[in-house]
PDB file of N, CA and C in Angstrom:
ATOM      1  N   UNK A   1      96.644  83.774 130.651  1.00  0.00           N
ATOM      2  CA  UNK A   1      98.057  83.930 130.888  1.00  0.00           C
ATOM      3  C   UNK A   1      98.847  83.285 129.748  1.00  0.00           C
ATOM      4  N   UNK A   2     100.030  83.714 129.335  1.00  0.00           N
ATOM      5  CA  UNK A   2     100.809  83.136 128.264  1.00  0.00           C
ATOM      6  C   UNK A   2     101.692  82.123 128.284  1.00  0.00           C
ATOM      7  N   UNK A   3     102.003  81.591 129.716  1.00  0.00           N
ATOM      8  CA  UNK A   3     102.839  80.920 129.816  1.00  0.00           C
ATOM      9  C   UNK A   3     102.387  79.486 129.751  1.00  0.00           C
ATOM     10  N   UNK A   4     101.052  79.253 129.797  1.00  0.00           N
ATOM     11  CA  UNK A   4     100.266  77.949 129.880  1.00  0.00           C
ATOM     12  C   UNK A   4     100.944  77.466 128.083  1.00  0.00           C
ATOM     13  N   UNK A   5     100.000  78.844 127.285  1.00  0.00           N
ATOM     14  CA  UNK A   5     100.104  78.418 125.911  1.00  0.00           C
ATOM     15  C   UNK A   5     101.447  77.997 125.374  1.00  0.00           C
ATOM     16  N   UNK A   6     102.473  78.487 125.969  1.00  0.00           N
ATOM     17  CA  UNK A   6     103.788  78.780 125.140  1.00  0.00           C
ATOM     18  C   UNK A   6     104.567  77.358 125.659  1.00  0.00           C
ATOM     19  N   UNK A   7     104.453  76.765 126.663  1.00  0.00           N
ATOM     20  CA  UNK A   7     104.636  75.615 127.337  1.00  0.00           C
ATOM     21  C   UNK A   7     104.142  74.499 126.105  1.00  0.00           C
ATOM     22  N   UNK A   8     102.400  74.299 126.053  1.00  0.00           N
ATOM     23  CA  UNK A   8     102.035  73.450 125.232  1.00  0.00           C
ATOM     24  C   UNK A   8     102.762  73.591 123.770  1.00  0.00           C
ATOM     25  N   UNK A   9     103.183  75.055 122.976  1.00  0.00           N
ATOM     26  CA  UNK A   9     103.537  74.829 121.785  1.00  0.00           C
ATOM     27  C   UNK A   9     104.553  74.016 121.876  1.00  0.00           C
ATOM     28  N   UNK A  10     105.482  74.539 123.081  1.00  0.00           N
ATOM     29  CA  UNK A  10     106.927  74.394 123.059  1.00  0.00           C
ATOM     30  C   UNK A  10     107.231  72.244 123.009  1.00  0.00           C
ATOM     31  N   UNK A  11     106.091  72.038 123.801  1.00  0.00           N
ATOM     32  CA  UNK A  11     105.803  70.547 123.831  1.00  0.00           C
ATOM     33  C   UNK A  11     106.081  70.172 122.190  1.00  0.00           C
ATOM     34  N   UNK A  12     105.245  70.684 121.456  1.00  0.00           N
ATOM     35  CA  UNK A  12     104.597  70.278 120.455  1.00  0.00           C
ATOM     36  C   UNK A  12     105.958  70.001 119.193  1.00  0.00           C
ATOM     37  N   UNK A  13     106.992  71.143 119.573  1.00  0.00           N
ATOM     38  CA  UNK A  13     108.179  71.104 118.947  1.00  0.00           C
ATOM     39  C   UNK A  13     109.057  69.980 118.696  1.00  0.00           C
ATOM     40  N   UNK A  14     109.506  69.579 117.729  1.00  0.00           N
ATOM     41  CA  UNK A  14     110.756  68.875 117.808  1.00  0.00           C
ATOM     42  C   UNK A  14     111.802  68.939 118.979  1.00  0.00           C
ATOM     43  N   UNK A  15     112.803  68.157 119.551  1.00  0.00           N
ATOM     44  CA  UNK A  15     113.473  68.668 120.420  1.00  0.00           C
ATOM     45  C   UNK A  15     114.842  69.438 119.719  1.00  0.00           C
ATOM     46  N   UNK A  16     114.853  69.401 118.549  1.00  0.00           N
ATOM     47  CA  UNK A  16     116.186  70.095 118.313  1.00  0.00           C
ATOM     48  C   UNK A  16     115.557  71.715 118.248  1.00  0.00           C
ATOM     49  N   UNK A  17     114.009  72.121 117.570  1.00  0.00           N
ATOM     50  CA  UNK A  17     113.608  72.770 118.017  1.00  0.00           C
ATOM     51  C   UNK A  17     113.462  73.861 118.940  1.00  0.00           C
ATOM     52  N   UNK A  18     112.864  73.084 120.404  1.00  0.00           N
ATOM     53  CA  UNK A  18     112.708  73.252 121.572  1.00  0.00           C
ATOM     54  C   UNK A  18     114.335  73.988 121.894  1.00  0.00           C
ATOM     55  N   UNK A  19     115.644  73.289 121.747  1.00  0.00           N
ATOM     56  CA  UNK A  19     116.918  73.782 121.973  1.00  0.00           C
ATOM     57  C   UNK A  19     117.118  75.224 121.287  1.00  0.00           C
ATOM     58  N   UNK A  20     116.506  75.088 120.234  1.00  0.00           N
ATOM     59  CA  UNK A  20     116.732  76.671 119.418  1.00  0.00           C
ATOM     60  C   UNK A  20     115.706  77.840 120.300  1.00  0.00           C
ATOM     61  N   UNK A  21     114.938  77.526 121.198  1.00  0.00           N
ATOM     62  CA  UNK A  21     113.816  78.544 121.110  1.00  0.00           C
ATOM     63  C   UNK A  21     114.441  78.667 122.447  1.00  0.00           C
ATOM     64  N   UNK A  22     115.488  77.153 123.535  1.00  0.00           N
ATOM     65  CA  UNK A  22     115.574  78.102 124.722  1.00  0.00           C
ATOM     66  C   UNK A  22     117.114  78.927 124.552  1.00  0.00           C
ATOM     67  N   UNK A  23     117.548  78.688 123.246  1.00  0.00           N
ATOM     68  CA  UNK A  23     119.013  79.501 122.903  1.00  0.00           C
ATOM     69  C   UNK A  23     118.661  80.967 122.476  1.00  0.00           C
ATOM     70  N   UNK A  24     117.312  81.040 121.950  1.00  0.00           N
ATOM     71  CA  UNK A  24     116.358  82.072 121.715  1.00  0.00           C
ATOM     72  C   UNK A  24     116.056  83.130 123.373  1.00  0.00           C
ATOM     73  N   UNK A  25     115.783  82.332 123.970  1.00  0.00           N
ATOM     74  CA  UNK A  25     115.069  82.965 125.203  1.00  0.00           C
ATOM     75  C   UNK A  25     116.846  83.765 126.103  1.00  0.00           C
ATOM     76  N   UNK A  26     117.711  82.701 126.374  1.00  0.00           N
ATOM     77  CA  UNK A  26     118.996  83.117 126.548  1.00  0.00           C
ATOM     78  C   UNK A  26     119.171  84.483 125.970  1.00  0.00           C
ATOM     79  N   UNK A  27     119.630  84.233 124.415  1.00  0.00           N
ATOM     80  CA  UNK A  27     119.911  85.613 123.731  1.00  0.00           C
ATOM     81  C   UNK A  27     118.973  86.851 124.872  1.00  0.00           C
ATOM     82  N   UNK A  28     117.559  86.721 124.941  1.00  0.00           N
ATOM     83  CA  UNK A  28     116.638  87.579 125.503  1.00  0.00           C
ATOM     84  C   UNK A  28     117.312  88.417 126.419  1.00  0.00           C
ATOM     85  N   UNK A  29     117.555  86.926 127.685  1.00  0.00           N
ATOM     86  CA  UNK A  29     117.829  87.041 129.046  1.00  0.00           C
ATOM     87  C   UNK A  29     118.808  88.148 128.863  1.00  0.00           C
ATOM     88  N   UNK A  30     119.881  88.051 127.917  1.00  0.00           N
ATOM     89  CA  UNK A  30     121.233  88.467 128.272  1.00  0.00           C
ATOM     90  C   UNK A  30     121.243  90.166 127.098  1.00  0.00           C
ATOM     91  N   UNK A  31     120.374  89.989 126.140  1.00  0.00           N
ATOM     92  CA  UNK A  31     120.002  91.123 125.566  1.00  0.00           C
ATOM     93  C   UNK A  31     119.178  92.206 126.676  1.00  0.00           C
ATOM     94  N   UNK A  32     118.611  91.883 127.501  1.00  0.00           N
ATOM     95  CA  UNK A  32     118.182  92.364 128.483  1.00  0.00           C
ATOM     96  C   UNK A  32     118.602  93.184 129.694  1.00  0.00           C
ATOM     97  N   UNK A  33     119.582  92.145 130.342  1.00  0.00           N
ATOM     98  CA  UNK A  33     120.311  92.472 131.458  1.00  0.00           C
ATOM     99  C   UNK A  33     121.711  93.409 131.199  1.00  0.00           C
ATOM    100  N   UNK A  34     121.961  93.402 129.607  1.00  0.00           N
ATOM    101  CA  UNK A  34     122.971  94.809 129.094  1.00  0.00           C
ATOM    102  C   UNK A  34     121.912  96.097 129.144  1.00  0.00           C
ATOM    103  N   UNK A  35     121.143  95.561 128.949  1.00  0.00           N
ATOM    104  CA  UNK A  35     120.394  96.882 128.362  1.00  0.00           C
ATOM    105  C   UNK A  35     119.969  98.090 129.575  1.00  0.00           C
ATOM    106  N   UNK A  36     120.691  99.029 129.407  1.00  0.00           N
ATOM    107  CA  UNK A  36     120.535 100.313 130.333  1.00  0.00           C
ATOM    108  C   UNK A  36     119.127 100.551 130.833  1.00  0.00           C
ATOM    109  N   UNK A  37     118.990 100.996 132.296  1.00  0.00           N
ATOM    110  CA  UNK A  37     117.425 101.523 132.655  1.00  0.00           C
ATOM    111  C   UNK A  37     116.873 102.423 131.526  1.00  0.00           C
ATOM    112  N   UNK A  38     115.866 102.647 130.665  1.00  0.00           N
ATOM    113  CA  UNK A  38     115.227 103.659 130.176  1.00  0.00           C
ATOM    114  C   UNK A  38     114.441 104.737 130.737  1.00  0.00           C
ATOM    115  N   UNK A  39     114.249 106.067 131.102  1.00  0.00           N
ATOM    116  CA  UNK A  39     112.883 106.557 131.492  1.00  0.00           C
ATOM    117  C   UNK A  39     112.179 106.127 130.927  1.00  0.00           C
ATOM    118  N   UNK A  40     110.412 106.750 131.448  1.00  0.00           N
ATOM    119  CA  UNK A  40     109.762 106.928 130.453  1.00  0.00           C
ATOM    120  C   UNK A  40     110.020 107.482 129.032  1.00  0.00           C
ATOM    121  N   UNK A  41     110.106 108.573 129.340  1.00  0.00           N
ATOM    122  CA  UNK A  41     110.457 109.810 127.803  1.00  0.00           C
ATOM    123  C   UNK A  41     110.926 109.097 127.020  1.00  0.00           C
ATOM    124  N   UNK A  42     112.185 108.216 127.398  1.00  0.00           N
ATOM    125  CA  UNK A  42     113.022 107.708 126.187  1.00  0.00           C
ATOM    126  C   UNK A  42     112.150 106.237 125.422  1.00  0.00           C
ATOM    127  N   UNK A  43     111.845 105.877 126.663  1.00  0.00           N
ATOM    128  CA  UNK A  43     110.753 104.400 125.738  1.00  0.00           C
ATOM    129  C   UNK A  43     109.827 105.088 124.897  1.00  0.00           C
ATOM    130  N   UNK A  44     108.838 106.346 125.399  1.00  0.00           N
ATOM    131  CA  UNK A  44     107.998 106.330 124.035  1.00  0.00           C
ATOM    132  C   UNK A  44     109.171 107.030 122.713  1.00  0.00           C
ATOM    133  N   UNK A  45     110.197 107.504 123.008  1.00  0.00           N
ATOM    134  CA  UNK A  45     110.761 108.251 122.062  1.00  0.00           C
ATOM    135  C   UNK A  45     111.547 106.963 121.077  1.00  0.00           C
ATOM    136  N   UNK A  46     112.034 105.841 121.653  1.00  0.00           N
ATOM    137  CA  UNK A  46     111.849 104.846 121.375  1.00  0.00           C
ATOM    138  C   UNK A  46     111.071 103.659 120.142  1.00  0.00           C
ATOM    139  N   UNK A  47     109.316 104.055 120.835  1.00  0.00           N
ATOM    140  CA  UNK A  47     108.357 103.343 119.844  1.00  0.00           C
ATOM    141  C   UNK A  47     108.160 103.954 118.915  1.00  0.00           C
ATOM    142  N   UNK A  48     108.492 105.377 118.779  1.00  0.00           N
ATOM    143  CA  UNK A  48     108.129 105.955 117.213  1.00  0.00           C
ATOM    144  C   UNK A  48     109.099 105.658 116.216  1.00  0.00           C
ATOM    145  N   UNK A  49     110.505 104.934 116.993  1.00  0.00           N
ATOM    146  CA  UNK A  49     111.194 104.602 115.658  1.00  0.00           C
ATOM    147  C   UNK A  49     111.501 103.108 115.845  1.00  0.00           C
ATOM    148  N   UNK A  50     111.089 102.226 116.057  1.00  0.00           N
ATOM    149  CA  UNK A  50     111.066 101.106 117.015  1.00  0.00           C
ATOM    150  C   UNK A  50     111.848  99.968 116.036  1.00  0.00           C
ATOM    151  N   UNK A  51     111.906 100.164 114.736  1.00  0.00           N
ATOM    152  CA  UNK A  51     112.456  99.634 113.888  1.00  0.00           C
ATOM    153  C   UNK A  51     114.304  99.453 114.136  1.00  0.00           C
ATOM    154  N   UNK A  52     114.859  98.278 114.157  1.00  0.00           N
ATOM    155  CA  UNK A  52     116.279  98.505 114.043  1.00  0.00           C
ATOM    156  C   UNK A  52     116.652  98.927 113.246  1.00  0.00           C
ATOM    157  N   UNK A  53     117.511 100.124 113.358  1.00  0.00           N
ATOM    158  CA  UNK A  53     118.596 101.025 112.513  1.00  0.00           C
ATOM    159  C   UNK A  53     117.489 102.589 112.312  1.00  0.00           C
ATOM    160  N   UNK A  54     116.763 102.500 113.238  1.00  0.00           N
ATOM    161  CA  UNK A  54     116.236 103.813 112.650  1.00  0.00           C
ATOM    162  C   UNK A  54     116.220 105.051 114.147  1.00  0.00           C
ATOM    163  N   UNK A  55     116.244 106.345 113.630  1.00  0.00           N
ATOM    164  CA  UNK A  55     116.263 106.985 115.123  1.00  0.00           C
ATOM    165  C   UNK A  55     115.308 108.112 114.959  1.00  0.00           C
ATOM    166  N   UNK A  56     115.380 108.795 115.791  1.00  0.00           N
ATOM    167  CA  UNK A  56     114.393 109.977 115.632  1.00  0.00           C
ATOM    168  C   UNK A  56     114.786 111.591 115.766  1.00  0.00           C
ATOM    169  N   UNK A  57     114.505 112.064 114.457  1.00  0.00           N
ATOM    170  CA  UNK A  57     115.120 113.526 114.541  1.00  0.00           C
ATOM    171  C   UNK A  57     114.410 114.046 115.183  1.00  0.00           C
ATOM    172  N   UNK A  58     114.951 115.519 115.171  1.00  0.00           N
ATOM    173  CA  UNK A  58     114.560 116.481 116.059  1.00  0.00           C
ATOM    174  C   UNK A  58     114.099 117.618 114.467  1.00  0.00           C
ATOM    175  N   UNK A  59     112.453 117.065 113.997  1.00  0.00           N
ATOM    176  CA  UNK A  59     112.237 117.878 112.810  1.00  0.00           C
ATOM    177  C   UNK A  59     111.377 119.125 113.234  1.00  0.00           C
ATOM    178  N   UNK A  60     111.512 119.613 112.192  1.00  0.00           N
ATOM    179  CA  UNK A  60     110.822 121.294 112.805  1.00  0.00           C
ATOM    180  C   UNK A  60     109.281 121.155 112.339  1.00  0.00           C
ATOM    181  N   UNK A  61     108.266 121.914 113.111  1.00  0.00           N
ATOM    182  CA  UNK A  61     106.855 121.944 113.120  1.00  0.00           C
ATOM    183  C   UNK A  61     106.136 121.389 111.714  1.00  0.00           C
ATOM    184  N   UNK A  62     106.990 122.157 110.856  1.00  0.00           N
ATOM    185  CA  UNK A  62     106.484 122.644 109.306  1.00  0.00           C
ATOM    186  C   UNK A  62     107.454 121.768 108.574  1.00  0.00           C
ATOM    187  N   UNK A  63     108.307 120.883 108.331  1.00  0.00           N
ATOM    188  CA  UNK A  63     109.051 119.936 108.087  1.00  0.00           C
ATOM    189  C   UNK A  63     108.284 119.354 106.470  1.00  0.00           C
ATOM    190  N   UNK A  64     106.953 118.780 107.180  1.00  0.00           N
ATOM    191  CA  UNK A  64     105.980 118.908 105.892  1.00  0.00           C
ATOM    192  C   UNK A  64     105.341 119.247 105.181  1.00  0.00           C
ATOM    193  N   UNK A  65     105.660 121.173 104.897  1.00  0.00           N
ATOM    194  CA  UNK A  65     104.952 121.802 104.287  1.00  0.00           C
ATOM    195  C   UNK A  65     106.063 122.442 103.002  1.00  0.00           C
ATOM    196  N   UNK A  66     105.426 122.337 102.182  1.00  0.00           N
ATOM    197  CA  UNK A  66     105.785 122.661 100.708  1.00  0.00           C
ATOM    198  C   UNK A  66     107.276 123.651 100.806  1.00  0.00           C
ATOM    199  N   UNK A  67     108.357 123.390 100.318  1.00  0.00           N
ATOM    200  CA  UNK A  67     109.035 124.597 100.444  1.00  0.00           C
ATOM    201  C   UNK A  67     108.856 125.800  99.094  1.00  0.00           C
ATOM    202  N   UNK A  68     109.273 126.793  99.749  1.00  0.00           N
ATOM    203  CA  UNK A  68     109.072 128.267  98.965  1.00  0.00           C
ATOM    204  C   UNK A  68     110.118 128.810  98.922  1.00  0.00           C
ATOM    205  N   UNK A  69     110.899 129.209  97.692  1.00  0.00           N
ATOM    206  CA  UNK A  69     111.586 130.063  97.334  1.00  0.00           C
ATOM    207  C   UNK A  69     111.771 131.256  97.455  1.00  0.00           C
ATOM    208  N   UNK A  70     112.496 132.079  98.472  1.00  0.00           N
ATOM    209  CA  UNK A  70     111.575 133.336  98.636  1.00  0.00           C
ATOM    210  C   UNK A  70     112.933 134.459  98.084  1.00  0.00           C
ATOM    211  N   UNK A  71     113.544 133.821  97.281  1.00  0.00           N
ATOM    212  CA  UNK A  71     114.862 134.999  96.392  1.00  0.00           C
ATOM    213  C   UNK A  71     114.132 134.555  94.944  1.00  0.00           C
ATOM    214  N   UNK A  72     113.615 135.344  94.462  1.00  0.00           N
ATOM    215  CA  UNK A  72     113.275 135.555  92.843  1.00  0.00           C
ATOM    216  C   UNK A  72     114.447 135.037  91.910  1.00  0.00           C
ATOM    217  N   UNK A  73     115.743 135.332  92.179  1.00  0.00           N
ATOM    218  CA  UNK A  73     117.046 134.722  91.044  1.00  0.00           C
ATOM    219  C   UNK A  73     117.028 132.903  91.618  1.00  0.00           C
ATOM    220  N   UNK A  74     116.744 132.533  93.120  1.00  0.00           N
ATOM    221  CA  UNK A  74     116.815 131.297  93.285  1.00  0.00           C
ATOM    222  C   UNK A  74     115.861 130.511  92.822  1.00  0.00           C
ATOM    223  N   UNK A  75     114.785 131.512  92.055  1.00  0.00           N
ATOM    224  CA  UNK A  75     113.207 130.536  92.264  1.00  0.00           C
ATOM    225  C   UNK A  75     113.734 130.281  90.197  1.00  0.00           C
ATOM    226  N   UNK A  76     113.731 131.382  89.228  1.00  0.00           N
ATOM    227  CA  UNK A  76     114.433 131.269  88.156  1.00  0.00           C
ATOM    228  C   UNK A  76     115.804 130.278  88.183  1.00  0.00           C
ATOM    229  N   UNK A  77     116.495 130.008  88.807  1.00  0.00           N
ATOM    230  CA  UNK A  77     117.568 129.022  88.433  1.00  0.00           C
ATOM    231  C   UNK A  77     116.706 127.683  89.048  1.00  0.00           C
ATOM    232  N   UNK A  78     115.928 127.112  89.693  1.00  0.00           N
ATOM    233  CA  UNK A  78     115.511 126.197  90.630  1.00  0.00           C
ATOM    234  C   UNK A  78     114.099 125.709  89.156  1.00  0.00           C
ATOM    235  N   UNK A  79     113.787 126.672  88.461  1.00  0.00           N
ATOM    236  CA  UNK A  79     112.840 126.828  87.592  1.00  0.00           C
ATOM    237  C   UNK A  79     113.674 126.159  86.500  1.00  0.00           C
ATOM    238  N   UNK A  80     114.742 127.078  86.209  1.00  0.00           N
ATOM    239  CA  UNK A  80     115.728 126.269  85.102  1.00  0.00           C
ATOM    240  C   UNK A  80     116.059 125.005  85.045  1.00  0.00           C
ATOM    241  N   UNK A  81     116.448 124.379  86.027  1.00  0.00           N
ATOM    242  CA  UNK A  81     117.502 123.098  86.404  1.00  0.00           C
ATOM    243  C   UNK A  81     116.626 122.086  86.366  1.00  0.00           C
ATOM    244  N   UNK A  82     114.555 122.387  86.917  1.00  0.00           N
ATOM    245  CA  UNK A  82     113.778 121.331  87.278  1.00  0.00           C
ATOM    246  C   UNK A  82     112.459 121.909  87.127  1.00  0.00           C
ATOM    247  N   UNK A  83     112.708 122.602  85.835  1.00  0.00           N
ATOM    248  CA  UNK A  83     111.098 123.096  85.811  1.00  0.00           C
ATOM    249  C   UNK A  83     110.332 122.344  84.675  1.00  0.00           C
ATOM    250  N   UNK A  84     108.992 122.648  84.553  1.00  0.00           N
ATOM    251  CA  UNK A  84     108.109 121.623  83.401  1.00  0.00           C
ATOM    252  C   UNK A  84     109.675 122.052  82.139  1.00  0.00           C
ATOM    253  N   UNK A  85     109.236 120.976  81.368  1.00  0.00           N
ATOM    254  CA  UNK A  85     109.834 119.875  79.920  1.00  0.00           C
ATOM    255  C   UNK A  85     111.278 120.519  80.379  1.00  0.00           C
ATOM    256  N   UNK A  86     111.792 119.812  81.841  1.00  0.00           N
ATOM    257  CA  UNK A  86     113.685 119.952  81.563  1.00  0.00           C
ATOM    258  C   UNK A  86     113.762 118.434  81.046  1.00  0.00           C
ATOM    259  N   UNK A  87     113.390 117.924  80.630  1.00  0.00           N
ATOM    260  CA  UNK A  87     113.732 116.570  80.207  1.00  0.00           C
ATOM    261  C   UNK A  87     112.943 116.631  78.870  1.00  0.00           C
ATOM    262  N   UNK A  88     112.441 117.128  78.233  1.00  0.00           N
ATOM    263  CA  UNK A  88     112.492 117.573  76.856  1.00  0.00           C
ATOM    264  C   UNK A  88     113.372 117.158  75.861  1.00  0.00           C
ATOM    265  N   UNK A  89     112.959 116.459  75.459  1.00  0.00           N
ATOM    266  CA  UNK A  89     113.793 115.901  74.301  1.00  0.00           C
ATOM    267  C   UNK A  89     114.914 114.321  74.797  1.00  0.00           C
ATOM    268  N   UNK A  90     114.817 113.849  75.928  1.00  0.00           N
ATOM    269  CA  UNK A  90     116.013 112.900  76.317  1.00  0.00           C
ATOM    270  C   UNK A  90     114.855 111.828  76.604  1.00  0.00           C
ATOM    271  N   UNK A  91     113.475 112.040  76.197  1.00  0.00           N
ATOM    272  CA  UNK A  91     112.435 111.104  76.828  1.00  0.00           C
ATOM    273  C   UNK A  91     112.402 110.614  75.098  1.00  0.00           C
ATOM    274  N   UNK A  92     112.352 109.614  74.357  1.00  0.00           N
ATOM    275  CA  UNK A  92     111.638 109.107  73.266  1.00  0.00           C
ATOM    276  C   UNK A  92     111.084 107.681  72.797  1.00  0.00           C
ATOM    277  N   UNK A  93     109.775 108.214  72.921  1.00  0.00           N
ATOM    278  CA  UNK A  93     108.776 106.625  72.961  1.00  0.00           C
ATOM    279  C   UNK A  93     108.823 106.614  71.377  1.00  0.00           C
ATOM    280  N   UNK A  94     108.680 105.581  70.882  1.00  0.00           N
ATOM    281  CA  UNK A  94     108.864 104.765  69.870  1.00  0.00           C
ATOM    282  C   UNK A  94     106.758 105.021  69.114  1.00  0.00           C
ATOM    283  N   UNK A  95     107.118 105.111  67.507  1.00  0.00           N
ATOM    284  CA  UNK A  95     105.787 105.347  67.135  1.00  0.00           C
ATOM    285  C   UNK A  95     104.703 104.348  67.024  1.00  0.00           C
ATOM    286  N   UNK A  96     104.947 103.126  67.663  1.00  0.00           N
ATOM    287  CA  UNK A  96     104.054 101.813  67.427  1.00  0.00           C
ATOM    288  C   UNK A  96     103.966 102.080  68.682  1.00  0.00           C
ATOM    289  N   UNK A  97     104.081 102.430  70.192  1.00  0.00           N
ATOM    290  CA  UNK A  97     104.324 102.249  71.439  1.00  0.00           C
ATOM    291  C   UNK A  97     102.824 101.890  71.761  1.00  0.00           C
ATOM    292  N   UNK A  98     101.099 102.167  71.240  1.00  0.00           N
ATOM    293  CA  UNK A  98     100.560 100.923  71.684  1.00  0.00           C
ATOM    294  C   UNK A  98      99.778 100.440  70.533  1.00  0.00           C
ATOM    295  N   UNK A  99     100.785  99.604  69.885  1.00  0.00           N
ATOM    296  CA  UNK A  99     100.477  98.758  69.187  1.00  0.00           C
ATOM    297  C   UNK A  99     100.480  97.582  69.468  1.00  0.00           C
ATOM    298  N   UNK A 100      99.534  96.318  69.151  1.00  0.00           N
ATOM    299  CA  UNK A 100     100.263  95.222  69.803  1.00  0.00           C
ATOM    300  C   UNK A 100     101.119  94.379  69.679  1.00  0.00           C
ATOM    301  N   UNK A 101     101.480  93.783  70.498  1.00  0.00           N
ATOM    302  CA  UNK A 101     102.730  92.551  70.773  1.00  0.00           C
ATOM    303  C   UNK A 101     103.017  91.683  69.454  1.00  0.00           C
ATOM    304  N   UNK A 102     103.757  91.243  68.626  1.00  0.00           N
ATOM    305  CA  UNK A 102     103.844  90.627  67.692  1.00  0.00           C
ATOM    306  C   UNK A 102     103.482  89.078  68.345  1.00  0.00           C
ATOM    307  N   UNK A 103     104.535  89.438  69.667  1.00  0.00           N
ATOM    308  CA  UNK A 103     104.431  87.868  69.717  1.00  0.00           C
ATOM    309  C   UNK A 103     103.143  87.274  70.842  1.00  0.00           C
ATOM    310  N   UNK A 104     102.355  88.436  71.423  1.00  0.00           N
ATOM    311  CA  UNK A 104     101.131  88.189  72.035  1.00  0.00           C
ATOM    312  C   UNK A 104      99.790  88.250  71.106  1.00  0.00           C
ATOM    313  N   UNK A 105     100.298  88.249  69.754  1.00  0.00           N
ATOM    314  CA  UNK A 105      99.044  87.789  68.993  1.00  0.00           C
ATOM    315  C   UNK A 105      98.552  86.694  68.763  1.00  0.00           C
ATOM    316  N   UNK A 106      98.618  85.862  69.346  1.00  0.00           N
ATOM    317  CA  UNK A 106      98.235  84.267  69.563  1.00  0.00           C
ATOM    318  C   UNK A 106      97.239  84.312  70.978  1.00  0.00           C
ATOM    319  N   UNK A 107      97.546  85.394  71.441  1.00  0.00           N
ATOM    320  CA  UNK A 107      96.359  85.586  72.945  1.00  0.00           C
ATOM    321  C   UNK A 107      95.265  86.450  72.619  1.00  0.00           C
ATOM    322  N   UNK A 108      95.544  87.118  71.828  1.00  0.00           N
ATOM    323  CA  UNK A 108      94.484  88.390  71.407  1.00  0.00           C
ATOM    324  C   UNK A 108      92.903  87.204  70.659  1.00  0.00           C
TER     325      UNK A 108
END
């Protein structure tokens, strides 16, 4: 049972401590007794996003499958804007790039 253990830690605490953990338990009490009945449905719908600030869409089957272009002029402009080398030319590495460190030649 848990309440044996949580007793002895609570001993073990400082008492200014001990004051924080039953201002702790309060918050609980009263975080609790706002808190609306849940069904079931909604608690597990709940644990899949269980994180504060996060919720759960309503995503479609295939959500994670590759999208496809299926207009030929959309797949050519989509090709244009983000296809291989659109960044061609705005990328430039330097011609020593692995050469070594001037100033890590004292480790080499």
């Amino acid at each position: 049972m848990i309440h044996p253990t949580i007793l002895e830690k609570l001993e073990k605490l400082p008492e200014s401590l001990q004051t924080e953990v039953l201002h702790y338990i309060e918050f609980l009490l009263e975080k609790q007794a706002t808190r609306p009945l849940q069904s079931e449905t909604s608690k597990k719908r709940r644990l899949a996003g269980s994180m504060k600030g996060t919720f759960v869409l309503p995503l479609p089957d295939n959500f994670d499958e590759p999208l496809e272009l299926t207009n030929a002029a959309a797949c050519t402009e989509y090709e244009k804007k983000y296809g291989y080398g659109s960044l061609a030319g705005k990328i430039v590495i330097s011609d020593d790039f692995d050469e070594p460190l001037k100033d890590l030649k004292d480790y080499m």
